[in-house]
Protein backbone atom coordinates (compact mmCIF):
# COMPACT_ATOMS: atom_id res chain seq x y z
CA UNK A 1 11.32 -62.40 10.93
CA UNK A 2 13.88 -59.87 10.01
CA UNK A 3 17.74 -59.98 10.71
CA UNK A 4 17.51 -56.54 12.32
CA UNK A 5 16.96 -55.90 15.79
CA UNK A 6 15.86 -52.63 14.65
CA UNK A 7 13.22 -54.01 12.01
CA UNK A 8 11.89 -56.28 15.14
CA UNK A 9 11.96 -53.63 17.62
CA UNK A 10 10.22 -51.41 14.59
CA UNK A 11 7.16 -54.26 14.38
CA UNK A 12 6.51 -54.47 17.83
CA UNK A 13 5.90 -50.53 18.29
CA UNK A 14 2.80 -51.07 15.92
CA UNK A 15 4.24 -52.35 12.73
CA UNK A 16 5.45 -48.89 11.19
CA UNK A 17 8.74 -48.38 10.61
CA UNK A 18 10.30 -45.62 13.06
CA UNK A 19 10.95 -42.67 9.97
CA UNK A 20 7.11 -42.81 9.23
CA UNK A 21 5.37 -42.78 12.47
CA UNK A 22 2.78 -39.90 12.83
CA UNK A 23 2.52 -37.69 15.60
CA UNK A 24 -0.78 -36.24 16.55
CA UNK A 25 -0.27 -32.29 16.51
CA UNK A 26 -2.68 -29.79 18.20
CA UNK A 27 -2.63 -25.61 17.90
CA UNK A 28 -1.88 -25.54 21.51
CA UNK A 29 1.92 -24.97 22.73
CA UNK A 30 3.89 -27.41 24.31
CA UNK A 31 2.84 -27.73 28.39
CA UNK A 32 6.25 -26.22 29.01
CA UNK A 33 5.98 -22.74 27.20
CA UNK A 34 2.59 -22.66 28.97
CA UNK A 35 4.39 -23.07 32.09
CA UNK A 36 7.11 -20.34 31.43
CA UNK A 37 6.58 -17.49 33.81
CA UNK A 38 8.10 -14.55 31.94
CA UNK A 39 7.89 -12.56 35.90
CA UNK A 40 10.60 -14.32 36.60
CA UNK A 41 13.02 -13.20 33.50
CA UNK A 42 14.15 -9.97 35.50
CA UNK A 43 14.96 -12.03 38.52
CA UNK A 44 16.86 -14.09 36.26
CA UNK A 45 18.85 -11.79 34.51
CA UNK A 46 20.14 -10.00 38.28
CA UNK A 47 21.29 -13.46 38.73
CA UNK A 48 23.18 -14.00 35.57
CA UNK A 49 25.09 -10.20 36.31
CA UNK A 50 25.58 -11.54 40.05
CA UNK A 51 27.42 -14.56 38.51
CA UNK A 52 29.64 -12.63 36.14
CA UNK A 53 30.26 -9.99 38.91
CA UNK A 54 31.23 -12.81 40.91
CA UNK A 55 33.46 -14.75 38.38
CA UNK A 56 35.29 -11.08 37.75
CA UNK A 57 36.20 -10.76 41.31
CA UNK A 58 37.47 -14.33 42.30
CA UNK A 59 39.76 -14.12 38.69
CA UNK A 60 41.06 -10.36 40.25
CA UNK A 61 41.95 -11.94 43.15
CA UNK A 62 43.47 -14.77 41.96
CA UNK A 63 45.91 -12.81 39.49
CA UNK A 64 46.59 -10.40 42.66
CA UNK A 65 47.84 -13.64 44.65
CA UNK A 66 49.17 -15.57 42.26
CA UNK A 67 51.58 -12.92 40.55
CA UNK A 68 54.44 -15.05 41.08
CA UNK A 69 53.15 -18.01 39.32
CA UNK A 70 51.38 -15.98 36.55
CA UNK A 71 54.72 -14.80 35.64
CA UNK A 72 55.93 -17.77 34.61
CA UNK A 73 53.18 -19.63 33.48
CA UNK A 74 51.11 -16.96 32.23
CA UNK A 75 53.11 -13.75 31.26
CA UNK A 76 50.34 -12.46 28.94
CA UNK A 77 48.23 -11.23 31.97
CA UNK A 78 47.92 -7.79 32.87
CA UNK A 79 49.44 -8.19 36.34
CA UNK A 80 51.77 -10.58 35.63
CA UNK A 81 53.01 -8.82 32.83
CA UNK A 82 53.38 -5.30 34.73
CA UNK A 83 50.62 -3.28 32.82
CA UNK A 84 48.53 -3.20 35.87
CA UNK A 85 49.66 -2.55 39.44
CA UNK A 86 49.49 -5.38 42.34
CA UNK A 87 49.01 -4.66 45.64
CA UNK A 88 51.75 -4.14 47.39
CA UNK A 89 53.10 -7.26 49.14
CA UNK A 90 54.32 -7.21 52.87
């Protein structure tokens, strides 16, 4: 019996060690990329620009409320850094 767990472990999968092991291959694609419904790639892509359109407005807002902060921690944004106007406070 070996010292390696491995070289046991290896023995009781058939008796071939894990590097030489053959796979059975057939022409036909995985079950996944049989399953892929490329309908649903526009659909997925409005949902990507949603998200970004999304992320862009919370990070506006957050630099339009936290101008006071941003100065200090963060001078190298636009608003924070004057090269873009705030709204006005009041």
């Amino acid at each position: 019996m070996p010292l390696c767990r491995a070289g046991v472990l290896d023995r009781r999968a058939g008796g071939v060690p894990a590097g030489r092991r053959r796979v059975a291959h057939t022409g036909d694609p995985p079950a996944a990329a049989q399953a892929l419904d490329w309908g649903l790639l526009p659909r997925a892509l409005l949902g990507v620009l949603a998200l970004l359109c999304g992320n862009g407005f919370i990070v506006g807002i957050n630099q339009v409320y936290d101008v006071d902060i941003d100065t200090v921690n963060k001078p190298f944004l636009p608003i924070a850094a004057g090269a873009a106007p705030a709204l006005p406070t009041g």
